[in-house]
PDB file of N, CA and C in Angstrom:
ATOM      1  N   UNK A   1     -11.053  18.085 -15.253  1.00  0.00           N
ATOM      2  CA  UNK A   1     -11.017  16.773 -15.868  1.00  0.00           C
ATOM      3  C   UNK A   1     -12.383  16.111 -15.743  1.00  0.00           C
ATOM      4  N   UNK A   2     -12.839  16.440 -14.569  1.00  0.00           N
ATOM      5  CA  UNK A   2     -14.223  14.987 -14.349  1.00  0.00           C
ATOM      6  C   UNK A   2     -15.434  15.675 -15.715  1.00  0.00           C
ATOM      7  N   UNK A   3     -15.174  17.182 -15.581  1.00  0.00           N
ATOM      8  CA  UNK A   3     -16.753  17.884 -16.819  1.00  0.00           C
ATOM      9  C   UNK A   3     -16.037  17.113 -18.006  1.00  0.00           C
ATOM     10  N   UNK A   4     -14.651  16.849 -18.255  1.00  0.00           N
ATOM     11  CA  UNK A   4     -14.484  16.737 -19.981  1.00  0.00           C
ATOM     12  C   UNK A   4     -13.871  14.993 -20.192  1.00  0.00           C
ATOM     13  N   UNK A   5     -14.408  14.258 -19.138  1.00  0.00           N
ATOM     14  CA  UNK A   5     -13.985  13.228 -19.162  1.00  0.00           C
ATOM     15  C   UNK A   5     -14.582  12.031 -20.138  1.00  0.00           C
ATOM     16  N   UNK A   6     -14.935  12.537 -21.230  1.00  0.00           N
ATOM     17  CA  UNK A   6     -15.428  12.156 -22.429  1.00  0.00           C
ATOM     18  C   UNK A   6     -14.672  12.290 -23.149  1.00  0.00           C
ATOM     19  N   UNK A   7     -13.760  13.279 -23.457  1.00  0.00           N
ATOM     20  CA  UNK A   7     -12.555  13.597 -24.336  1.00  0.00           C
ATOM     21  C   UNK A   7     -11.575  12.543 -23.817  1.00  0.00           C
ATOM     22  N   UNK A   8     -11.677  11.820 -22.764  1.00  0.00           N
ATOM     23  CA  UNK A   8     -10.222  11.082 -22.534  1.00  0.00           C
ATOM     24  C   UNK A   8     -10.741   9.824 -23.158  1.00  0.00           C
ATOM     25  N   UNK A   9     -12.602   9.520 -22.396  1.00  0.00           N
ATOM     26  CA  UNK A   9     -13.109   8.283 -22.911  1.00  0.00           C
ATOM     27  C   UNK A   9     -12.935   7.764 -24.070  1.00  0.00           C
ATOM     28  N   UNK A  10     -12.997   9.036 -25.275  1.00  0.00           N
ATOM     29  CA  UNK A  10     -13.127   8.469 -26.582  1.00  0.00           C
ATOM     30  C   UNK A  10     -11.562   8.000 -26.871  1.00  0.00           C
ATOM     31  N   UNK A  11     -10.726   8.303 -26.535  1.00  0.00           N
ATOM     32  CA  UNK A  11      -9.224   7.381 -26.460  1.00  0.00           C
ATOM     33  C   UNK A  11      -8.754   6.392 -25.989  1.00  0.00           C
ATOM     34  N   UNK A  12      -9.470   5.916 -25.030  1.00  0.00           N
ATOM     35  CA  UNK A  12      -9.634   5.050 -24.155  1.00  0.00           C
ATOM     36  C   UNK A  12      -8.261   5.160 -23.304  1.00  0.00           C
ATOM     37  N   UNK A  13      -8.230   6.407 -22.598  1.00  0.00           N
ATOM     38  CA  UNK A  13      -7.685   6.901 -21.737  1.00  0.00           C
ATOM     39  C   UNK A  13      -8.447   6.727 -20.125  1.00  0.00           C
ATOM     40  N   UNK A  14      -7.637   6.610 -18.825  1.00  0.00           N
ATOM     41  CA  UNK A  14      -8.717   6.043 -17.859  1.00  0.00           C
ATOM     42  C   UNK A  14      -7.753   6.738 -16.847  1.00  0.00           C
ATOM     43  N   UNK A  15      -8.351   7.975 -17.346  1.00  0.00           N
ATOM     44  CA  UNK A  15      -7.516   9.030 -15.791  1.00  0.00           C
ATOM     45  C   UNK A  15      -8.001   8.578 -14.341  1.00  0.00           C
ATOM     46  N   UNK A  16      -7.140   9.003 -13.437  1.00  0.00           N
ATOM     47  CA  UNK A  16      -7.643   8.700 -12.217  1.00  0.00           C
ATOM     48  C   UNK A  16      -6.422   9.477 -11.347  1.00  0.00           C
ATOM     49  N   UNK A  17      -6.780  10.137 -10.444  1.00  0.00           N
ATOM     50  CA  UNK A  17      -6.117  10.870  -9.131  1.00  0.00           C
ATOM     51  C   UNK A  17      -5.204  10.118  -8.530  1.00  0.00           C
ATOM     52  N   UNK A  18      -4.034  10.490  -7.687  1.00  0.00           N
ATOM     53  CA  UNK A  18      -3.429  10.248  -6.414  1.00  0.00           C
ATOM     54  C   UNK A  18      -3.308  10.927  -5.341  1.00  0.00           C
ATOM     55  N   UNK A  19      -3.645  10.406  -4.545  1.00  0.00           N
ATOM     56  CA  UNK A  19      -3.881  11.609  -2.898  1.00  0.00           C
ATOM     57  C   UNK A  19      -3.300  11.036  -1.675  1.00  0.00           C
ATOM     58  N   UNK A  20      -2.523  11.638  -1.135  1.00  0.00           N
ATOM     59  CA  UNK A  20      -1.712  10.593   0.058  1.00  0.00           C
ATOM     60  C   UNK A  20      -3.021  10.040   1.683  1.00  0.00           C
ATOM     61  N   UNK A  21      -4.053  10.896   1.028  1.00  0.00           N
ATOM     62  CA  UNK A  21      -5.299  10.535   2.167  1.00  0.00           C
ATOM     63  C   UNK A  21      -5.618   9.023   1.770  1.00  0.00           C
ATOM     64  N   UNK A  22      -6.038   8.735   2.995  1.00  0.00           N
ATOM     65  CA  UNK A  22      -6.801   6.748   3.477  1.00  0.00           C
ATOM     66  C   UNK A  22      -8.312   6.846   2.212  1.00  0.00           C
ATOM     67  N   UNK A  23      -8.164   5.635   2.475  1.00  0.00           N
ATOM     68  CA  UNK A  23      -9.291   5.237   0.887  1.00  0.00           C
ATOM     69  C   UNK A  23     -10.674   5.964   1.770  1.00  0.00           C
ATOM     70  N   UNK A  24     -10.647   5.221   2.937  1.00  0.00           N
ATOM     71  CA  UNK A  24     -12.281   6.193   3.593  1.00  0.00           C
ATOM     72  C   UNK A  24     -12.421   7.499   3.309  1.00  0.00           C
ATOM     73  N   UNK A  25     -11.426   8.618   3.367  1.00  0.00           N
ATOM     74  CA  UNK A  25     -11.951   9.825   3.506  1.00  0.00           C
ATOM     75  C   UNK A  25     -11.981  10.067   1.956  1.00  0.00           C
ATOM     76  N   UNK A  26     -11.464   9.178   0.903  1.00  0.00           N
ATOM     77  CA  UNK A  26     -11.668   9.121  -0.530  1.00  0.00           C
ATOM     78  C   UNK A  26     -12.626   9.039  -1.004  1.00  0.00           C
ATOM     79  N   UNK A  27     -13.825   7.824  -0.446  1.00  0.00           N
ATOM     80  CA  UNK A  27     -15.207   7.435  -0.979  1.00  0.00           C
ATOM     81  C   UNK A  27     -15.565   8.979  -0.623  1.00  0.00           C
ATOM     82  N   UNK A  28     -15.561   9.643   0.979  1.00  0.00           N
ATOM     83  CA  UNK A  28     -16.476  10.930   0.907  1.00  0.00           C
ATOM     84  C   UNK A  28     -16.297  11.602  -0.038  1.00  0.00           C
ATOM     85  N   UNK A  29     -14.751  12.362  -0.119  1.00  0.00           N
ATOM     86  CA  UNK A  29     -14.271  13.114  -1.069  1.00  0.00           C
ATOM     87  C   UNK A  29     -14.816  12.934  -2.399  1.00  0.00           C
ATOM     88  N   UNK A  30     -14.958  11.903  -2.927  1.00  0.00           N
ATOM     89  CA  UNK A  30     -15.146  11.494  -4.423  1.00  0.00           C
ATOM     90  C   UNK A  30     -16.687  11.652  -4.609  1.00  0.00           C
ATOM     91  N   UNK A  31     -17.214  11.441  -3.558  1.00  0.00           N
ATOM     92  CA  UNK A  31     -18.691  11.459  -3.510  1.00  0.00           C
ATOM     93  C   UNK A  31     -19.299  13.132  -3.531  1.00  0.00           C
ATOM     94  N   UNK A  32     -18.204  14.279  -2.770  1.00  0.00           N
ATOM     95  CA  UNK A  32     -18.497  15.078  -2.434  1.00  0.00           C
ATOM     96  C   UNK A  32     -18.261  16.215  -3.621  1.00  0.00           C
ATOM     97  N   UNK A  33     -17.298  15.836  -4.420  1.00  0.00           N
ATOM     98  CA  UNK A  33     -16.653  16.357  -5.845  1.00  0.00           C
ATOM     99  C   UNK A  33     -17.336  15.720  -6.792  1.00  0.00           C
ATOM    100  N   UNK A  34     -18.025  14.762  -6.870  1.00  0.00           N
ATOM    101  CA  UNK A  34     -18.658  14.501  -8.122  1.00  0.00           C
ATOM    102  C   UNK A  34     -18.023  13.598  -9.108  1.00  0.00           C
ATOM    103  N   UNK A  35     -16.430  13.385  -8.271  1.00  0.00           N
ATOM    104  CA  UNK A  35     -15.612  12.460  -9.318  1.00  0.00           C
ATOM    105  C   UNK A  35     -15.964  11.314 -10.364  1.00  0.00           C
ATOM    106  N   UNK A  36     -15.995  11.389 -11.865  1.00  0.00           N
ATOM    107  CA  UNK A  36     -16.020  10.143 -12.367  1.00  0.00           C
ATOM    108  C   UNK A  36     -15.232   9.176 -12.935  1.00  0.00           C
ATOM    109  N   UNK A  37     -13.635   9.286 -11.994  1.00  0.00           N
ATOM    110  CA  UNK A  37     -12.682   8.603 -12.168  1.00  0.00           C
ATOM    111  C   UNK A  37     -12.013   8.172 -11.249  1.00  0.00           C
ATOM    112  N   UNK A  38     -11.304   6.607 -10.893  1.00  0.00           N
ATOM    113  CA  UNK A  38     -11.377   6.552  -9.677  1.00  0.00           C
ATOM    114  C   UNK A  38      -9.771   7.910  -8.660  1.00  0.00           C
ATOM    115  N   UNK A  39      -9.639   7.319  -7.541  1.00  0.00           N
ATOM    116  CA  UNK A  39      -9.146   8.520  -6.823  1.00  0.00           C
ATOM    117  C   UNK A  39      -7.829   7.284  -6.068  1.00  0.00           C
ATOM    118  N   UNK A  40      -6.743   6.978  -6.316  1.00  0.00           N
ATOM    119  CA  UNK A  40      -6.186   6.134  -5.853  1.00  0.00           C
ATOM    120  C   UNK A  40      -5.479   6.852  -4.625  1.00  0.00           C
ATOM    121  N   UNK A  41      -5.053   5.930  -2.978  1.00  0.00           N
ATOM    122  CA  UNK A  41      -4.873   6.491  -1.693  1.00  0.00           C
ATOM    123  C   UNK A  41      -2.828   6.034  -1.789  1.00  0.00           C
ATOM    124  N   UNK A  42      -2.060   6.824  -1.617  1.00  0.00           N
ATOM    125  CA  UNK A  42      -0.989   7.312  -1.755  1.00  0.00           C
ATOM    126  C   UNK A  42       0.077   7.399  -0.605  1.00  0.00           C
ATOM    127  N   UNK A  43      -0.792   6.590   1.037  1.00  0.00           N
ATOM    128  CA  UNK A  43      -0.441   7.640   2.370  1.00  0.00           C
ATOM    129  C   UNK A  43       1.007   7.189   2.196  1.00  0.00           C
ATOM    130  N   UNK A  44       1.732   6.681   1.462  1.00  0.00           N
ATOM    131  CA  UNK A  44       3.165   6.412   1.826  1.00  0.00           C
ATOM    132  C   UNK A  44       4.328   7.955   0.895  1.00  0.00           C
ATOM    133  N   UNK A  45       3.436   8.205  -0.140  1.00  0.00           N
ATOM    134  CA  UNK A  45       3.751   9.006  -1.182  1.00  0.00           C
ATOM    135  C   UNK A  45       4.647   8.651  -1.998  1.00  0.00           C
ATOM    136  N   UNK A  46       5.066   7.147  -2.340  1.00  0.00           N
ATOM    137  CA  UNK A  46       5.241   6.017  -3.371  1.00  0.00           C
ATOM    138  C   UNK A  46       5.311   6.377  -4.493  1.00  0.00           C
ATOM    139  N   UNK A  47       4.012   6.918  -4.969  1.00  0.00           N
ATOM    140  CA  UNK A  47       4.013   7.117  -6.201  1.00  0.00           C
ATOM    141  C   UNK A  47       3.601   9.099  -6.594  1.00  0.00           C
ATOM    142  N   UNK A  48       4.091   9.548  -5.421  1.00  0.00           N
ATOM    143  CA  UNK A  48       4.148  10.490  -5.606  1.00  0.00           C
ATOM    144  C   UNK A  48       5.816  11.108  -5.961  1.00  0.00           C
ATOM    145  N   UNK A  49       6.337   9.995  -5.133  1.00  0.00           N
ATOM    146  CA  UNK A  49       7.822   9.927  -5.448  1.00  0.00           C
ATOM    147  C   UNK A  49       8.595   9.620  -6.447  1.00  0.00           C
ATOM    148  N   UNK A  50       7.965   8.620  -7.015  1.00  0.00           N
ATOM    149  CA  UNK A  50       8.232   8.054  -8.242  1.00  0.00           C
ATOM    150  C   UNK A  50       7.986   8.937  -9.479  1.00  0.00           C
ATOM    151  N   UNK A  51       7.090   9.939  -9.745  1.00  0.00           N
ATOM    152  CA  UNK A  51       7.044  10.424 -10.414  1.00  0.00           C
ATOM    153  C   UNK A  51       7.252  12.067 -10.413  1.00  0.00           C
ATOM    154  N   UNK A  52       8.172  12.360  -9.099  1.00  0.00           N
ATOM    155  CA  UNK A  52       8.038  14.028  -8.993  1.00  0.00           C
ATOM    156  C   UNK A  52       7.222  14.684  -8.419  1.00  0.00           C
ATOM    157  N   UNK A  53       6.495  14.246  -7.761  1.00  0.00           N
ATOM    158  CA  UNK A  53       5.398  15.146  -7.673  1.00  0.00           C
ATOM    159  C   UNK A  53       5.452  15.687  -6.019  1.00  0.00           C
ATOM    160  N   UNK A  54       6.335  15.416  -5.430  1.00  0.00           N
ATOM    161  CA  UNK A  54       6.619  15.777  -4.055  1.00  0.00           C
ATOM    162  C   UNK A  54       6.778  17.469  -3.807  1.00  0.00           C
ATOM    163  N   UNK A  55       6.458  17.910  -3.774  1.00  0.00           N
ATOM    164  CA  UNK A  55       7.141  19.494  -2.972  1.00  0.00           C
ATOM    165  C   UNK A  55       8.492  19.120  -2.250  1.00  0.00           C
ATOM    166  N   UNK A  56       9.023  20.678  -2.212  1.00  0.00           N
ATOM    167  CA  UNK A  56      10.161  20.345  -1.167  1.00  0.00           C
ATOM    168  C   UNK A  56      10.165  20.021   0.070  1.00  0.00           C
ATOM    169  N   UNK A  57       9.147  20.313   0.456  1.00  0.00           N
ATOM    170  CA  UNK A  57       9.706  19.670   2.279  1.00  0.00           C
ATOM    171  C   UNK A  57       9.219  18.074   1.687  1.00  0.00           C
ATOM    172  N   UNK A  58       8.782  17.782   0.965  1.00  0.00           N
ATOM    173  CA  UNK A  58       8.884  15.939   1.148  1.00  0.00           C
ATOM    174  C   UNK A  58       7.923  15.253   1.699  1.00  0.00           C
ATOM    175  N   UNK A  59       6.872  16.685   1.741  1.00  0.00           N
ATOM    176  CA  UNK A  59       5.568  15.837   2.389  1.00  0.00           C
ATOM    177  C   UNK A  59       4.237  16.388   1.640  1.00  0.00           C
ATOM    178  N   UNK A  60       4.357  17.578   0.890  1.00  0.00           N
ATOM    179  CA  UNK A  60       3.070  18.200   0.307  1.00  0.00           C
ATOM    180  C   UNK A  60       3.104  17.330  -1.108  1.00  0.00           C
ATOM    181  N   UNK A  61       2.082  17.513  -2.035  1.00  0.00           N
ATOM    182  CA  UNK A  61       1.990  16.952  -3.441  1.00  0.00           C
ATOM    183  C   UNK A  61       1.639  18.303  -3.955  1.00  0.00           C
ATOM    184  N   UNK A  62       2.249  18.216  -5.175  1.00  0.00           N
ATOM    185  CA  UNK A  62       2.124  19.293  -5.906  1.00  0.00           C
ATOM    186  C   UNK A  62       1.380  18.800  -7.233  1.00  0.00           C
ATOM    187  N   UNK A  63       0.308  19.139  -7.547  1.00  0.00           N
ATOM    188  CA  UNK A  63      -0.446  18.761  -9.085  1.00  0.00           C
ATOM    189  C   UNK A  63       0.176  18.556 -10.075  1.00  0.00           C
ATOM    190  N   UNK A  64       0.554  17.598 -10.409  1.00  0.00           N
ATOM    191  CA  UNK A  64       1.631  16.886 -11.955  1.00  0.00           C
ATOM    192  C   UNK A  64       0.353  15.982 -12.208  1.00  0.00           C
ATOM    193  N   UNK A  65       0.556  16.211 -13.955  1.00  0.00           N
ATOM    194  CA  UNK A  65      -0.032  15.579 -15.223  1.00  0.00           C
ATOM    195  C   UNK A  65       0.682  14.694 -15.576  1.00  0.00           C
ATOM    196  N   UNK A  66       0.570  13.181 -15.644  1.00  0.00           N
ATOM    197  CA  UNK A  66       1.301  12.255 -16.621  1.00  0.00           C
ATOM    198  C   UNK A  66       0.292  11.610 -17.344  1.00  0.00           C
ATOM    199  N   UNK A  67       0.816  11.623 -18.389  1.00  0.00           N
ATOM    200  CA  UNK A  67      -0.420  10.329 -19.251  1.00  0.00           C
ATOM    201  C   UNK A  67       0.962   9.217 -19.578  1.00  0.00           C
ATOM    202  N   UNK A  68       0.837   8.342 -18.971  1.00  0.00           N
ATOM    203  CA  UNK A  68       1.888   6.728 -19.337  1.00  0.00           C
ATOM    204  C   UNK A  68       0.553   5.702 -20.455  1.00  0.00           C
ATOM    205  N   UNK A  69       1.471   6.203 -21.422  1.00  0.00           N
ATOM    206  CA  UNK A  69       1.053   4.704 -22.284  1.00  0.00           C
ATOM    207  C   UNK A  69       1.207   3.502 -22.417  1.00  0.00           C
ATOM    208  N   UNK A  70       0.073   2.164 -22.157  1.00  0.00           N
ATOM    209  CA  UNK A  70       0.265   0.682 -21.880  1.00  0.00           C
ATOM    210  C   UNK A  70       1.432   0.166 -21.909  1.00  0.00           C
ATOM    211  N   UNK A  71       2.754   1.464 -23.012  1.00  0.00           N
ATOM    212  CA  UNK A  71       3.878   0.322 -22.959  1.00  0.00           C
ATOM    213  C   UNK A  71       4.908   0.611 -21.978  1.00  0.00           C
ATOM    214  N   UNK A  72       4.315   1.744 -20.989  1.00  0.00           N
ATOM    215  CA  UNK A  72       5.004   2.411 -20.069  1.00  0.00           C
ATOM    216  C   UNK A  72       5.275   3.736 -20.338  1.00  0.00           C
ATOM    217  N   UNK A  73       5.569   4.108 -21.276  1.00  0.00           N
ATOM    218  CA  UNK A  73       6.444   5.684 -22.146  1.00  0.00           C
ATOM    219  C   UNK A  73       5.425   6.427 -21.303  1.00  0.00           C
ATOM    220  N   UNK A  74       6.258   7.691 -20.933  1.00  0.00           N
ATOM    221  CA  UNK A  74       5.413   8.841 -20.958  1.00  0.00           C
ATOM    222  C   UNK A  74       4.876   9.323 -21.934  1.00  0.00           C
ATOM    223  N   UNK A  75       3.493   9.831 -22.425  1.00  0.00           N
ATOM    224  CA  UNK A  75       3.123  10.692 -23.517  1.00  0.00           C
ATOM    225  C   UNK A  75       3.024  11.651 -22.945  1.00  0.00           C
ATOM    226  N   UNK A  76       2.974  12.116 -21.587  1.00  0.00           N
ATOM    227  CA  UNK A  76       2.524  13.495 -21.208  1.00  0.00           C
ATOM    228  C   UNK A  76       3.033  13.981 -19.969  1.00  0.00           C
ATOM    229  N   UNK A  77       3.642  15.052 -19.832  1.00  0.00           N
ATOM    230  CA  UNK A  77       4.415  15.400 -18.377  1.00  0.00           C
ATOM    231  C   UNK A  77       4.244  16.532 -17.695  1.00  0.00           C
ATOM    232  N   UNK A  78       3.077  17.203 -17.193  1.00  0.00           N
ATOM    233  CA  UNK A  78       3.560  18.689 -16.847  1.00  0.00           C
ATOM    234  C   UNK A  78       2.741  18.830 -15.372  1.00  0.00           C
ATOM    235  N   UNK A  79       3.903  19.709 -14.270  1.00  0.00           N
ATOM    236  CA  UNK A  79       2.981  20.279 -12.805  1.00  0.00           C
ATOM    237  C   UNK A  79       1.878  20.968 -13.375  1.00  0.00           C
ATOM    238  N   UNK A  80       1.161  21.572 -12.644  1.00  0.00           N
ATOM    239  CA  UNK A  80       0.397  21.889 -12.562  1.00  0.00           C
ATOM    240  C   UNK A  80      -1.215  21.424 -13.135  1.00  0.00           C
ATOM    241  N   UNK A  81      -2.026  22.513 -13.955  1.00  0.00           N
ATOM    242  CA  UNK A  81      -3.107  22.045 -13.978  1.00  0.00           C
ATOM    243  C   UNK A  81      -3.407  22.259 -15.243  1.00  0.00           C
ATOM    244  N   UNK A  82      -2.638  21.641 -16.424  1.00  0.00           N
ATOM    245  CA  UNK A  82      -3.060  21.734 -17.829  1.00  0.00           C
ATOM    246  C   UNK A  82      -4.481  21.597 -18.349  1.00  0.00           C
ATOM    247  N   UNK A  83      -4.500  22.596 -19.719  1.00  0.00           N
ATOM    248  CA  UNK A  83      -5.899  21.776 -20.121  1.00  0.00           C
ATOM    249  C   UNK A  83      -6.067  20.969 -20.361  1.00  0.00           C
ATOM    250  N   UNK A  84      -7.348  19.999 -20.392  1.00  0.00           N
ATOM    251  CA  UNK A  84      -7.560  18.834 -21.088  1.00  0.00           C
ATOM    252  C   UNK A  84      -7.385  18.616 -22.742  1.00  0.00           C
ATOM    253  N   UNK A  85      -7.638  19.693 -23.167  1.00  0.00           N
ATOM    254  CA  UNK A  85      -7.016  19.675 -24.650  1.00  0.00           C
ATOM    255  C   UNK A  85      -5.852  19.743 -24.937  1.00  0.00           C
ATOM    256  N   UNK A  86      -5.129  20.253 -23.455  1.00  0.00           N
ATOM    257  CA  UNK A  86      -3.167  20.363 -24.305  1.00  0.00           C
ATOM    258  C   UNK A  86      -2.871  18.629 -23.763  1.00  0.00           C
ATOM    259  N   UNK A  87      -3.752  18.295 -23.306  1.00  0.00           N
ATOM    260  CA  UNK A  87      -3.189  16.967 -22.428  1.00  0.00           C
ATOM    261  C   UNK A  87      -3.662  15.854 -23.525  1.00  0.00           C
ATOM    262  N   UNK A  88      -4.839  16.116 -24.208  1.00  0.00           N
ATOM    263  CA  UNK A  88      -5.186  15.175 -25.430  1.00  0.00           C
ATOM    264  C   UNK A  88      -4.776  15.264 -26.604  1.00  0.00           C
ATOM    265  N   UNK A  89      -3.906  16.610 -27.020  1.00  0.00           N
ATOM    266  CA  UNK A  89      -3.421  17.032 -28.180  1.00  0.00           C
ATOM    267  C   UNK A  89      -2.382  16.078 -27.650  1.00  0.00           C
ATOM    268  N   UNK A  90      -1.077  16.216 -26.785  1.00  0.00           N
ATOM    269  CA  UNK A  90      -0.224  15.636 -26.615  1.00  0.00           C
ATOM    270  C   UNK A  90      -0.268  13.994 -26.890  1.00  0.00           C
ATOM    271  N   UNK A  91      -1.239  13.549 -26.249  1.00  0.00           N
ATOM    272  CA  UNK A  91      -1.181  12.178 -26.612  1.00  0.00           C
ATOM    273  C   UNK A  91      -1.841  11.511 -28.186  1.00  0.00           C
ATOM    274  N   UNK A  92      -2.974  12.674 -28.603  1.00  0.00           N
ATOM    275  CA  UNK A  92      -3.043  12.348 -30.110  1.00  0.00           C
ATOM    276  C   UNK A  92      -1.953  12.725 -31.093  1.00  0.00           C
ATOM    277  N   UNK A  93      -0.492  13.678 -30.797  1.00  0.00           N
ATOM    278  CA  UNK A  93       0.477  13.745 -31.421  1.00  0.00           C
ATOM    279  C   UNK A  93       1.432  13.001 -31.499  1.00  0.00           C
ATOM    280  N   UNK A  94       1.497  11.883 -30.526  1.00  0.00           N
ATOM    281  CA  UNK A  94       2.441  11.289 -29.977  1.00  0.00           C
ATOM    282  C   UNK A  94       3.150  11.539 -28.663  1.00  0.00           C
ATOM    283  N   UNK A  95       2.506  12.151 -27.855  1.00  0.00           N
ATOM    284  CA  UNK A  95       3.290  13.151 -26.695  1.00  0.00           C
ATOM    285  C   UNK A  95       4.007  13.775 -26.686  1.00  0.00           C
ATOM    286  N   UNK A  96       4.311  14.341 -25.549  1.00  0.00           N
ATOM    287  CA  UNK A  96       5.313  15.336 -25.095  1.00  0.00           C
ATOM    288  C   UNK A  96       5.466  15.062 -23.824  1.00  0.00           C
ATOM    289  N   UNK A  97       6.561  14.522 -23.318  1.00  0.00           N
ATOM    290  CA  UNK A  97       7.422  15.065 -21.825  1.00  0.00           C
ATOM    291  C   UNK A  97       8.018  16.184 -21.746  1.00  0.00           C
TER     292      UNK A  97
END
């Protein structure tokens, strides 16, 4: 995502991470990856819950894709680590969950 994060720009799409780590070890991390989107801190797993993304024991995160559009809707739903083009096709088609 961060090399093709021009393809989201021109949609005015504004990806950004969730990680159940503290915002401090985030600035390193983000600094250390090169990130150019922000990296939001998760330690309760809130919104890891909210959207599936828990593993089974209830404590790992497993890589899920959502793109939520301003009016809430999902346009986009999938684990793992889609391309950025199946993830922008989806939302220039109208999505897919």
């Amino acid at each position: 995502m961060r090399d093709e994060i021009a393809k989201f720009e021109q949609r005015a799409i504004q990806p950004f991470g969730v990680n159940p780590a503290g915002v401090d070890s985030h600035h390193s991390y983000v600094t250390k990856m090169g990130f150019n989107f922000p990296l939001l801190s998760d330690p309760e797993r809130a919104i890891a819950r909210a959207y599936a993304a828990l593993k089974d024991d209830g404590h790992g995160i497993a890589r899920t894709v959502y793109v939520v559009r301003r009016d809430g809707r999902i346009a986009f739903a999938q684990r793992g680590a889609p391309p950025v083009d199946e993830i922008v096709a989806a939302v220039d088609g109208g999505g897919r969950a």
